[in-house]
PDB file of N, CA and C in Angstrom:
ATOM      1  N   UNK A   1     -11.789   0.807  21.590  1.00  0.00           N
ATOM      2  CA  UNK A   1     -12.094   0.397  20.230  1.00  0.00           C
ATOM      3  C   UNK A   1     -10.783   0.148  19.485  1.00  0.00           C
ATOM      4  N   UNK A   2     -10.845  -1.060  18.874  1.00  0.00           N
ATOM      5  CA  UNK A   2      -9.401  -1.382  17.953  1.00  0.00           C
ATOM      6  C   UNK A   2      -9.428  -0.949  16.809  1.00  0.00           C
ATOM      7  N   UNK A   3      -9.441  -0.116  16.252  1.00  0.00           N
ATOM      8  CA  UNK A   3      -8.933   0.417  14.529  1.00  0.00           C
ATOM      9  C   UNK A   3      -7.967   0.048  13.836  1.00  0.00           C
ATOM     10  N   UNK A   4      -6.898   0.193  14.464  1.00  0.00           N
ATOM     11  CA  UNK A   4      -5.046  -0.075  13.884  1.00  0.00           C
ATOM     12  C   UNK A   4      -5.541  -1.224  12.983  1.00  0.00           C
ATOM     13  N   UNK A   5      -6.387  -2.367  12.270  1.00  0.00           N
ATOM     14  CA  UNK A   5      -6.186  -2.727  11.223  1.00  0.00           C
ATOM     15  C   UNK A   5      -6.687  -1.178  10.038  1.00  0.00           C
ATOM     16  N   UNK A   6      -7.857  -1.163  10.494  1.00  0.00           N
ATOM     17  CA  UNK A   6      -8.659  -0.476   9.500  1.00  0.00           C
ATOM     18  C   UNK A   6      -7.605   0.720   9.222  1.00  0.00           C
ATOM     19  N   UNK A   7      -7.354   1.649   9.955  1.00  0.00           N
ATOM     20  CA  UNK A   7      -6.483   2.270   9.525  1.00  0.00           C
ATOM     21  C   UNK A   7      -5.076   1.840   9.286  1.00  0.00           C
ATOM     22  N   UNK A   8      -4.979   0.665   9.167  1.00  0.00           N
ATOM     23  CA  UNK A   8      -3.552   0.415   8.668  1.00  0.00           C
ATOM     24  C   UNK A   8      -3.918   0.146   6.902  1.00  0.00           C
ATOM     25  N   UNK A   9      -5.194  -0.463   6.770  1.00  0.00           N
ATOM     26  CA  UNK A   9      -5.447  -0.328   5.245  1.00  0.00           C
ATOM     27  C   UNK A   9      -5.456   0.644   4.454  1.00  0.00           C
ATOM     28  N   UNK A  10      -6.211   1.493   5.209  1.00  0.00           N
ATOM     29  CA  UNK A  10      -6.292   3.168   4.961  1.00  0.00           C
ATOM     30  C   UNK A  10      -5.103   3.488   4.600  1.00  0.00           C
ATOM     31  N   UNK A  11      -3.737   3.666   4.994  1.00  0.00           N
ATOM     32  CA  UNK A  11      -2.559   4.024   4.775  1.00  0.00           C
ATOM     33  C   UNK A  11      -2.381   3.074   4.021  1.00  0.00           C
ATOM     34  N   UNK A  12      -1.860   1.855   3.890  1.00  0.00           N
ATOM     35  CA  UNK A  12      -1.714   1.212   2.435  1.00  0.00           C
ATOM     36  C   UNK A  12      -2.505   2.035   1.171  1.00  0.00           C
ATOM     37  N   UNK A  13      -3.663   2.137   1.339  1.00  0.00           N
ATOM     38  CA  UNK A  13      -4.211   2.716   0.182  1.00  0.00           C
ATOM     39  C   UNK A  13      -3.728   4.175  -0.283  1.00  0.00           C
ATOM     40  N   UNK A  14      -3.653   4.807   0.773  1.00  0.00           N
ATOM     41  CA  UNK A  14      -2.949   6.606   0.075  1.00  0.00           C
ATOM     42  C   UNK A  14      -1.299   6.023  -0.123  1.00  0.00           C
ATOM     43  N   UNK A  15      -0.619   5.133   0.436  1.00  0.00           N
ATOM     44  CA  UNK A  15       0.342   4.498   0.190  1.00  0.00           C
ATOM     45  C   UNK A  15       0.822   4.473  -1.366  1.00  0.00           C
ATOM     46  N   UNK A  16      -0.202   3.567  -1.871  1.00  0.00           N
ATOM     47  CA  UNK A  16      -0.634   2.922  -2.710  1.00  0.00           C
ATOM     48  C   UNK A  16      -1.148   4.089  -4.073  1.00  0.00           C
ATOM     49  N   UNK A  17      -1.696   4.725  -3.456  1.00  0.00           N
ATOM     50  CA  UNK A  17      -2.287   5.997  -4.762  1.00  0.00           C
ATOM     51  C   UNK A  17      -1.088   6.951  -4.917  1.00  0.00           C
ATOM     52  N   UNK A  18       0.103   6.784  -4.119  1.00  0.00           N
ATOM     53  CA  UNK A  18       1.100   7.949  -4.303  1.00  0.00           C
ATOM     54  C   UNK A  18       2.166   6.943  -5.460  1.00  0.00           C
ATOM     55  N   UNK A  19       2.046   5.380  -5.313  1.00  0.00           N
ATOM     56  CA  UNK A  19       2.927   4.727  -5.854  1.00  0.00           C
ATOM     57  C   UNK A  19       2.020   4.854  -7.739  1.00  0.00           C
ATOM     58  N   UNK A  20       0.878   4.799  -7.795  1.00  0.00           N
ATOM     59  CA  UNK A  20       0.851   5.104  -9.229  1.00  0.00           C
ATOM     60  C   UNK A  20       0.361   5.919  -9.843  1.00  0.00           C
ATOM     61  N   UNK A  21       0.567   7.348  -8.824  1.00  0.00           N
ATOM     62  CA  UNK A  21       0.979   8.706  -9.768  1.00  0.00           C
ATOM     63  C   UNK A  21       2.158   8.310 -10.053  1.00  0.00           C
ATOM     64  N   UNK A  22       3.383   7.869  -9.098  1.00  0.00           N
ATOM     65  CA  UNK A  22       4.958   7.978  -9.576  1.00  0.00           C
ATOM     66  C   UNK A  22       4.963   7.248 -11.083  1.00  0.00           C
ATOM     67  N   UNK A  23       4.617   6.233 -11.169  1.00  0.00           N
ATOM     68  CA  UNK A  23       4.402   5.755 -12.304  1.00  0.00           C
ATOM     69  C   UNK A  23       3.430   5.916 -13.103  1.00  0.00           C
ATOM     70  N   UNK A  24       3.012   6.949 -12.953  1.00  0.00           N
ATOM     71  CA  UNK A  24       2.179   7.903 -14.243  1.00  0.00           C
ATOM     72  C   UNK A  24       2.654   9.078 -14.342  1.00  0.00           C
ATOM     73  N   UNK A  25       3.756   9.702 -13.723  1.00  0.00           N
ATOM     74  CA  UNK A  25       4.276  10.829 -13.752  1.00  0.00           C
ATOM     75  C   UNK A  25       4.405  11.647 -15.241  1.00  0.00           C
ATOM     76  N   UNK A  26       4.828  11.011 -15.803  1.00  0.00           N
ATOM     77  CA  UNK A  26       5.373  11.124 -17.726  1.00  0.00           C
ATOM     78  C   UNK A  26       4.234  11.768 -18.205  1.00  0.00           C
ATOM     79  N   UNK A  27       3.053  10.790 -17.593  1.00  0.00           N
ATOM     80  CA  UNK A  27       1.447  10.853 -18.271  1.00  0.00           C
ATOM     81  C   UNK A  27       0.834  12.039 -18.192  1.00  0.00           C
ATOM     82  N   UNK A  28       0.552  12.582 -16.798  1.00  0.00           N
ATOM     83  CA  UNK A  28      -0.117  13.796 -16.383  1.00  0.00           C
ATOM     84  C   UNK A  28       0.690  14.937 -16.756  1.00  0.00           C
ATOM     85  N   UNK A  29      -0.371  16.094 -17.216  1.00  0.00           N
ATOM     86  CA  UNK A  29      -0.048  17.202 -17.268  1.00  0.00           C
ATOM     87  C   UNK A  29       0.191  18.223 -15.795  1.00  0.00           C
ATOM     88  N   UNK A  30       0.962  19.129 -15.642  1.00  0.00           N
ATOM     89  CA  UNK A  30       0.845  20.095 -14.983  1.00  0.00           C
ATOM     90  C   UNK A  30       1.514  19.609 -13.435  1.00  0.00           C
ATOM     91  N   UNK A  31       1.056  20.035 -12.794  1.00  0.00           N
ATOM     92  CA  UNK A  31       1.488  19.860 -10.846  1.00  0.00           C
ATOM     93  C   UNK A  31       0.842  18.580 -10.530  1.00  0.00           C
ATOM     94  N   UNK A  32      -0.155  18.310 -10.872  1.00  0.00           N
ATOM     95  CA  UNK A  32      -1.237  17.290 -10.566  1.00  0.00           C
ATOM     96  C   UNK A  32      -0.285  15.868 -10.158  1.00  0.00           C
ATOM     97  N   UNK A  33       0.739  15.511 -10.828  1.00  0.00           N
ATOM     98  CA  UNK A  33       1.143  14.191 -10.429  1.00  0.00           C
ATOM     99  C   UNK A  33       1.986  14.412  -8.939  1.00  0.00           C
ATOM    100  N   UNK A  34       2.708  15.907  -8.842  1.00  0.00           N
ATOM    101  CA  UNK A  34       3.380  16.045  -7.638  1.00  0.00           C
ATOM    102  C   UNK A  34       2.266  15.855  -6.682  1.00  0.00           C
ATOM    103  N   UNK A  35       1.168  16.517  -6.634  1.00  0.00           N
ATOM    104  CA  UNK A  35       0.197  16.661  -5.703  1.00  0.00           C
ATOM    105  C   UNK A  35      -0.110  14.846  -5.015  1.00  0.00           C
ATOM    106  N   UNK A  36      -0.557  14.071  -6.054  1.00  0.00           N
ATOM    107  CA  UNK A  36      -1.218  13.102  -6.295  1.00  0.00           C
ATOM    108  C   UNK A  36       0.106  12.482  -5.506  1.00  0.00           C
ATOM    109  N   UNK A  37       1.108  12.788  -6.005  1.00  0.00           N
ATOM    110  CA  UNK A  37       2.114  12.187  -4.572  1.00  0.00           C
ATOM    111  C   UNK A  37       2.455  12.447  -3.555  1.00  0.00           C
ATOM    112  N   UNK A  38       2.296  13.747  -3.714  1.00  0.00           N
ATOM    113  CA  UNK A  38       2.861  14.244  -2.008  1.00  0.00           C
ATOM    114  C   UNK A  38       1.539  13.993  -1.112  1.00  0.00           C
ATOM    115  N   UNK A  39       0.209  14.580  -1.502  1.00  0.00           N
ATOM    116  CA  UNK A  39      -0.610  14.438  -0.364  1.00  0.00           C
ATOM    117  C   UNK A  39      -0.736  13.248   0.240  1.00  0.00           C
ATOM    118  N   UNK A  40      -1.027  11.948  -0.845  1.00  0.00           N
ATOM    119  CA  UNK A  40      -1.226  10.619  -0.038  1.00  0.00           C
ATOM    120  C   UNK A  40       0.162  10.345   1.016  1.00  0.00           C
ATOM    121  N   UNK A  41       0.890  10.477   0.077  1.00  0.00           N
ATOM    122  CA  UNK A  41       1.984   9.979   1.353  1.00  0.00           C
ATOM    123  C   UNK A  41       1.917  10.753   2.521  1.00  0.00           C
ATOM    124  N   UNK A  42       1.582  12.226   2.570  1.00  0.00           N
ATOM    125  CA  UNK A  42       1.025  12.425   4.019  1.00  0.00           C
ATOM    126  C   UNK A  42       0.490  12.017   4.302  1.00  0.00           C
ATOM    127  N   UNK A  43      -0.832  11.899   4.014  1.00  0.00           N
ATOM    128  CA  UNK A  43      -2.117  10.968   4.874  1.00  0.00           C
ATOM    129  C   UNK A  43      -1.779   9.653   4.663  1.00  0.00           C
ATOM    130  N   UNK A  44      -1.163   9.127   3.883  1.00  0.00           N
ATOM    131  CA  UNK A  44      -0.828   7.674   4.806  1.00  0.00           C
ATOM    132  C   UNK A  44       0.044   7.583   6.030  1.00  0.00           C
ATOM    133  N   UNK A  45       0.889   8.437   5.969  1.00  0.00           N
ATOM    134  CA  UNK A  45       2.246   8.630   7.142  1.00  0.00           C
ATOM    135  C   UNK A  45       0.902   9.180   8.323  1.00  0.00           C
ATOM    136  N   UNK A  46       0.426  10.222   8.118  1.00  0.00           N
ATOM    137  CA  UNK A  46      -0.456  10.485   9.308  1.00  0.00           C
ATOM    138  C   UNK A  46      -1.257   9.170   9.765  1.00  0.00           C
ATOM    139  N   UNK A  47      -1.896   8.801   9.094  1.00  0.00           N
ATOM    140  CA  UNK A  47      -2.725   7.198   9.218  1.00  0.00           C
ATOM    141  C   UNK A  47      -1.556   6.460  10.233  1.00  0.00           C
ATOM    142  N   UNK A  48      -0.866   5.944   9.540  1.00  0.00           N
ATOM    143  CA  UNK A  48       0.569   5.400   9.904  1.00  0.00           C
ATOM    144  C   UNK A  48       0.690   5.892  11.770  1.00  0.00           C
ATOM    145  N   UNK A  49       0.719   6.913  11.774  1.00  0.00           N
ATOM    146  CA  UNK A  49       1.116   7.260  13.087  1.00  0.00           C
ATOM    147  C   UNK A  49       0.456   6.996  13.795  1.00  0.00           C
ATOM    148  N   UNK A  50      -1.448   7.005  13.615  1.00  0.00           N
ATOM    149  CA  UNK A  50      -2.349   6.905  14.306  1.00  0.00           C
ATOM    150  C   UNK A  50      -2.169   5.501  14.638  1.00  0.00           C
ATOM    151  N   UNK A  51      -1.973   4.793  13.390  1.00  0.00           N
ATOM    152  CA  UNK A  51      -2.073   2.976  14.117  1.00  0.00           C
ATOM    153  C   UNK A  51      -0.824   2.557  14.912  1.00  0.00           C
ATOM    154  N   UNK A  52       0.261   3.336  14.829  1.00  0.00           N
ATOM    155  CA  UNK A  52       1.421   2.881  15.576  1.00  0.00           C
ATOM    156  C   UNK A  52       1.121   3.421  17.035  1.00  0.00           C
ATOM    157  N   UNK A  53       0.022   4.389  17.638  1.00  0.00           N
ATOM    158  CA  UNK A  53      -0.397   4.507  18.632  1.00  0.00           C
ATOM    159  C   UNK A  53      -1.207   3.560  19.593  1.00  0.00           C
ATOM    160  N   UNK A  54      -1.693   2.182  18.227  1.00  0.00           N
ATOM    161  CA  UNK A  54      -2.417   0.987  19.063  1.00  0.00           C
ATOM    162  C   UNK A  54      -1.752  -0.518  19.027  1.00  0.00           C
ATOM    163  N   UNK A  55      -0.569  -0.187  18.012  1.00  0.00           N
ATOM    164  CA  UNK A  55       0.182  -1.629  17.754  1.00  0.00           C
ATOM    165  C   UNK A  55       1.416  -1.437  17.613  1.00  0.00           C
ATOM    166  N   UNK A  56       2.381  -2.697  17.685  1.00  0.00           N
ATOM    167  CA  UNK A  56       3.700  -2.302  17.691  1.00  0.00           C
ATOM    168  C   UNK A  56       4.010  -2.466  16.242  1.00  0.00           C
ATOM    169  N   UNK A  57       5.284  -1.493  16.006  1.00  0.00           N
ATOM    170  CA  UNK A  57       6.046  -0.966  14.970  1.00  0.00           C
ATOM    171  C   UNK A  57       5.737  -2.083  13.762  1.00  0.00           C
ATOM    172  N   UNK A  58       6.919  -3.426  14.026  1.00  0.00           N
ATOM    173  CA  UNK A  58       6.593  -4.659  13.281  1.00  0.00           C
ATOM    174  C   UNK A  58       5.152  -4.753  12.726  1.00  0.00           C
ATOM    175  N   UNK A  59       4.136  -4.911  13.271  1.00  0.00           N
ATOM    176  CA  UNK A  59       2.810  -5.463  13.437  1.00  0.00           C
ATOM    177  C   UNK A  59       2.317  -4.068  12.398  1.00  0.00           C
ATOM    178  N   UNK A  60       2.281  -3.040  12.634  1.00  0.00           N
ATOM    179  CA  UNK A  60       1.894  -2.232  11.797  1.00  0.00           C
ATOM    180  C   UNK A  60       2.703  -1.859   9.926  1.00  0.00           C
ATOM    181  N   UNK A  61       4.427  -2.221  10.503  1.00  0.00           N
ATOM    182  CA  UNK A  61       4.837  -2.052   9.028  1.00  0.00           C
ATOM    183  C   UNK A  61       4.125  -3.326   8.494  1.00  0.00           C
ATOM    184  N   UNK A  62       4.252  -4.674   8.660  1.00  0.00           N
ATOM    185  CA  UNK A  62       3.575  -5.626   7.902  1.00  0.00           C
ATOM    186  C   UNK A  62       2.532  -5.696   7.537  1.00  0.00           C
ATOM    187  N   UNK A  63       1.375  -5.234   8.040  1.00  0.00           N
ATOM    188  CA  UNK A  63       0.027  -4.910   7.826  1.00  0.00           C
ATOM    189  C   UNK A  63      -0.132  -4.027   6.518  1.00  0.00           C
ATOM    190  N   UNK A  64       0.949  -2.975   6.477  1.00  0.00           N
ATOM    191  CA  UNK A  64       0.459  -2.234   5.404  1.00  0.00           C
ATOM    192  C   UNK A  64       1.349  -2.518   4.430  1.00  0.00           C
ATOM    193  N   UNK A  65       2.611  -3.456   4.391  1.00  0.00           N
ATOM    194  CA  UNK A  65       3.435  -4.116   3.150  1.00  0.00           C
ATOM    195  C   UNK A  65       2.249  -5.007   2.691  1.00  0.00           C
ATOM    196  N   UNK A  66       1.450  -5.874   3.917  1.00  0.00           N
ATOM    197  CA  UNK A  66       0.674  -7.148   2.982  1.00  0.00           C
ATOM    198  C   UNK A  66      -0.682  -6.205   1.960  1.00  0.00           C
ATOM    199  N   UNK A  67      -1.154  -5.123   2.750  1.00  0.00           N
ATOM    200  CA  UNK A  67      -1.956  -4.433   1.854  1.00  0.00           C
ATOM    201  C   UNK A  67      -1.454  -4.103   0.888  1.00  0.00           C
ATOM    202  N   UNK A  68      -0.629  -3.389   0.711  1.00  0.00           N
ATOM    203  CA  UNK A  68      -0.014  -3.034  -0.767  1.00  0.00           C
ATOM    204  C   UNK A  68       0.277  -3.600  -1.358  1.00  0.00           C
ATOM    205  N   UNK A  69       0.805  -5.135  -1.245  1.00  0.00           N
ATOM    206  CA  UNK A  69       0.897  -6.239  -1.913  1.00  0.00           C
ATOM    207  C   UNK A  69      -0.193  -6.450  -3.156  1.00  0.00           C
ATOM    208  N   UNK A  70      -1.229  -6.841  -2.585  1.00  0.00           N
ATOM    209  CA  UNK A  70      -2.449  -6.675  -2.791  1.00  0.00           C
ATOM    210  C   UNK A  70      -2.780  -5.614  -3.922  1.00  0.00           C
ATOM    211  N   UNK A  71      -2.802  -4.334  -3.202  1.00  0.00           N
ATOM    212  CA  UNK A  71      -3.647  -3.441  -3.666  1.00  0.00           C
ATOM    213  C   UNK A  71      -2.624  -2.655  -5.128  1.00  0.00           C
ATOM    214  N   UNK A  72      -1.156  -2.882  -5.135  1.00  0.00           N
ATOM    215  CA  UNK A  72      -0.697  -2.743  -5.960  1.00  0.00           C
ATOM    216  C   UNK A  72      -0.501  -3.594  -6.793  1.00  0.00           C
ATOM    217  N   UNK A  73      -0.890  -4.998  -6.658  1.00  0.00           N
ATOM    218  CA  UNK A  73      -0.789  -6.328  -7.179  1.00  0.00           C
ATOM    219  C   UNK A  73      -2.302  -5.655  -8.640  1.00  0.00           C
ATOM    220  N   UNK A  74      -2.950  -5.352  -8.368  1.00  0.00           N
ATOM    221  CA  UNK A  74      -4.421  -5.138  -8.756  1.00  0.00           C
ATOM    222  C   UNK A  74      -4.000  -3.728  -9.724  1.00  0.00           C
ATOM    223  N   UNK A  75      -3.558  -3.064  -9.033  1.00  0.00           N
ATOM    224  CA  UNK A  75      -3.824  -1.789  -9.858  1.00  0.00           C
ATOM    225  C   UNK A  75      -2.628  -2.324 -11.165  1.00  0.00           C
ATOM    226  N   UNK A  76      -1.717  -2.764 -10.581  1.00  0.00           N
ATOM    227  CA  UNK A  76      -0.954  -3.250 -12.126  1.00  0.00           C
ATOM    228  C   UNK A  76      -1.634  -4.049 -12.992  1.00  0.00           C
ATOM    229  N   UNK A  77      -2.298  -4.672 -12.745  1.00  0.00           N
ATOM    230  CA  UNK A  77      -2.871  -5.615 -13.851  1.00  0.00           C
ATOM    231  C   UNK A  77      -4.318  -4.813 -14.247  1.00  0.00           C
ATOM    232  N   UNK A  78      -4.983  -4.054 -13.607  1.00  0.00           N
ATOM    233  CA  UNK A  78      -6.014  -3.280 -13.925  1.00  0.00           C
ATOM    234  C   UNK A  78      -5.707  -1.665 -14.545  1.00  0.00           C
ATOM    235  N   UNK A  79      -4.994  -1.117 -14.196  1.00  0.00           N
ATOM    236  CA  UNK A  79      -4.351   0.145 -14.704  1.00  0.00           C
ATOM    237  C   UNK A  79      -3.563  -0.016 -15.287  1.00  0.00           C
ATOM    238  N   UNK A  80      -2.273  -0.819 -15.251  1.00  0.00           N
ATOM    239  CA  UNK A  80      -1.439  -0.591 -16.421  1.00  0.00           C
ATOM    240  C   UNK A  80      -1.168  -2.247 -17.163  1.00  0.00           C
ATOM    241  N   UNK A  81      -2.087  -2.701 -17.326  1.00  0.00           N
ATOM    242  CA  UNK A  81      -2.213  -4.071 -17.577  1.00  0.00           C
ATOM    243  C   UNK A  81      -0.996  -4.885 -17.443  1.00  0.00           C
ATOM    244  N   UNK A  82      -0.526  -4.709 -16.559  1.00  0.00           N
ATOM    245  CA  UNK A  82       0.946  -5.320 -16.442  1.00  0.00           C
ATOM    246  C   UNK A  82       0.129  -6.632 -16.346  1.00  0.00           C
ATOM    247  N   UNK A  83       1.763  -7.718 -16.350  1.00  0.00           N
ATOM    248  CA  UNK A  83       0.957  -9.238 -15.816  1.00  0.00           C
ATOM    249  C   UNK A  83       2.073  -9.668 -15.062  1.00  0.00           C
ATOM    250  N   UNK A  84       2.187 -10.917 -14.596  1.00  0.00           N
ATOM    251  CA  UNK A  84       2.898 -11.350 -13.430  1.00  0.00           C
ATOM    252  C   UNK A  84       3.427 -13.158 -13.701  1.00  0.00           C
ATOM    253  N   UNK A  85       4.702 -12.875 -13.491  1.00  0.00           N
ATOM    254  CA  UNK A  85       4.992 -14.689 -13.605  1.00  0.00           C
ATOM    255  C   UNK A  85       5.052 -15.584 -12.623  1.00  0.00           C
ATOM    256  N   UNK A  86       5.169 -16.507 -13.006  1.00  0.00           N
ATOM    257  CA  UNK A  86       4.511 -17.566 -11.545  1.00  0.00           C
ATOM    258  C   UNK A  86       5.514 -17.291 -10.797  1.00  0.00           C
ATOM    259  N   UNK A  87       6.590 -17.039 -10.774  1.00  0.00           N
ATOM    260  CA  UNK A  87       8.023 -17.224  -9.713  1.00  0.00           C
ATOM    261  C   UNK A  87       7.384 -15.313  -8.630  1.00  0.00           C
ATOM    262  N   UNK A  88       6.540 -14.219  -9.348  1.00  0.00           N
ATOM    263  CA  UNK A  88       6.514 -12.964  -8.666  1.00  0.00           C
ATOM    264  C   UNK A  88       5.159 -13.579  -8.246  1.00  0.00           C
ATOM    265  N   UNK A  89       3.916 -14.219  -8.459  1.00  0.00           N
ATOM    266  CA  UNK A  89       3.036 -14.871  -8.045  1.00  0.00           C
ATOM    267  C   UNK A  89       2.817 -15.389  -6.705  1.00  0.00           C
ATOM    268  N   UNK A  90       4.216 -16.315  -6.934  1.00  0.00           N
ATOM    269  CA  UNK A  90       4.618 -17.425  -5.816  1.00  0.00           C
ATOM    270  C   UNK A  90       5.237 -16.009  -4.502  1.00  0.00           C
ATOM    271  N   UNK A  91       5.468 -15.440  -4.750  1.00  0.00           N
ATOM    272  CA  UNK A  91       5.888 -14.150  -3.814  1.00  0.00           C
ATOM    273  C   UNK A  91       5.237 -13.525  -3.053  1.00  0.00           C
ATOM    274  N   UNK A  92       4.017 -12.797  -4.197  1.00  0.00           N
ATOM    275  CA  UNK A  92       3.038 -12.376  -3.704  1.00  0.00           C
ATOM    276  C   UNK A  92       2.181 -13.241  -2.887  1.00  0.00           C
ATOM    277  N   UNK A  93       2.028 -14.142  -3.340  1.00  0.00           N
ATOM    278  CA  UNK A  93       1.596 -15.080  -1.497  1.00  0.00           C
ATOM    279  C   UNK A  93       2.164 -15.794  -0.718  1.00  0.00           C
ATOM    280  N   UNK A  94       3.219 -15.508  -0.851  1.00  0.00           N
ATOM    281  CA  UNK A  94       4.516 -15.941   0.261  1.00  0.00           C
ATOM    282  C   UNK A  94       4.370 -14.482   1.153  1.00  0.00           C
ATOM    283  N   UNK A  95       4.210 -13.544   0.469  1.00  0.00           N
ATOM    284  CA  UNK A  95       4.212 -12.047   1.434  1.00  0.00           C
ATOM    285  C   UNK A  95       2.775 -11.712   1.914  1.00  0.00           C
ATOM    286  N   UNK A  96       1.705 -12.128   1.382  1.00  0.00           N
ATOM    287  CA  UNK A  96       0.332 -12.064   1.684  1.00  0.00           C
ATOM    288  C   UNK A  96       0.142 -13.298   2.918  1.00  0.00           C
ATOM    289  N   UNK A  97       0.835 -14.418   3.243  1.00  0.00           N
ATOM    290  CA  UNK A  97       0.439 -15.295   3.982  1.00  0.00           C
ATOM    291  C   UNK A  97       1.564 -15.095   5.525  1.00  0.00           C
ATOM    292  N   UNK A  98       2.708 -14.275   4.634  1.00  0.00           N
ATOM    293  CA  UNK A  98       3.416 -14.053   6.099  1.00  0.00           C
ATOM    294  C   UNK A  98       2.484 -12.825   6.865  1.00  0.00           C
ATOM    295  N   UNK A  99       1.847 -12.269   6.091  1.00  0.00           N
ATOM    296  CA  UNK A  99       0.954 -11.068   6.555  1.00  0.00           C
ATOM    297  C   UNK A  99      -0.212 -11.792   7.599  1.00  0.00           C
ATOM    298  N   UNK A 100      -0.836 -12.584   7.284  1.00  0.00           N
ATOM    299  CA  UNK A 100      -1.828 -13.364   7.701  1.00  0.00           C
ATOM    300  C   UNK A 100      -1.660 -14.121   8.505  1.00  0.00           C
ATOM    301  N   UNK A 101       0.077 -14.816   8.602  1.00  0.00           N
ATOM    302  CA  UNK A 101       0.405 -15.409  10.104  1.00  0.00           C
ATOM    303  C   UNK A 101       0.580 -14.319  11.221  1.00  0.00           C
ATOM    304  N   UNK A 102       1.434 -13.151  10.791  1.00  0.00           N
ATOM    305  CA  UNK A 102       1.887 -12.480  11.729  1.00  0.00           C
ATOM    306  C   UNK A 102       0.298 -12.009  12.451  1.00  0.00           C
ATOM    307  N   UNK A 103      -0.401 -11.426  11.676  1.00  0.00           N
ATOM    308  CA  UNK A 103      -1.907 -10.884  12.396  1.00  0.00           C
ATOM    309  C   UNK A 103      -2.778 -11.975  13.081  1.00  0.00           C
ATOM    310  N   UNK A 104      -2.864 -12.890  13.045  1.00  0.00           N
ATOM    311  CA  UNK A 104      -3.893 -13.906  13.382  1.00  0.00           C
ATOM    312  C   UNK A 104      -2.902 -14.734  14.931  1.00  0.00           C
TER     313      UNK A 104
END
């Protein structure tokens, strides 16, 4: 059975949830933002390991840069309403389509 995508998303995403506690750090009260960072980045690094057991190194770091692309692309404009100019635009699918050559 092939997983190494699915769990390569999986790790983008705890990836991804450790990158905006860091940038909510200020916000939260108490331990909660350390937590909110340290655990995901374990379980993505654990994730991480599991898919580097079915694909090579390359093939797995890119998989989970093009997810986070993505998935941090979203949470900025949905959580911290950031917005984006055409020149970081033009990027984000310059890095989403090198993602999509390398896998296919």
């Amino acid at each position: 059975m092939f997983i190494a995508p699915t769990v390569i998303v999986a790790s983008a995403i705890f990836y991804c949830i450790a990158m905006v506690a860091m940038k909510s750090w200020w916000t939260m009260p108490g331990p909660l933002p350390a937590l909110l960072i340290l655990v995901p980045l374990i379980g993505g690094a654990l994730l991480e390991v599991i898919a580097l057991r079915q694909e090579r190194l390359g093939m797995v770091y890119v998989g989970i840069l093009g997810a986070e692309v993505i998935i941090i692309a979203a949470a900025s404009l949905l959580l911290f309403n950031e917005s984006f100019s055409l020149r970081e635009v033009a990027g984000l699918v310059l890095v989403i389509a090198g993602t999509a050559l390398a896998w296919t």
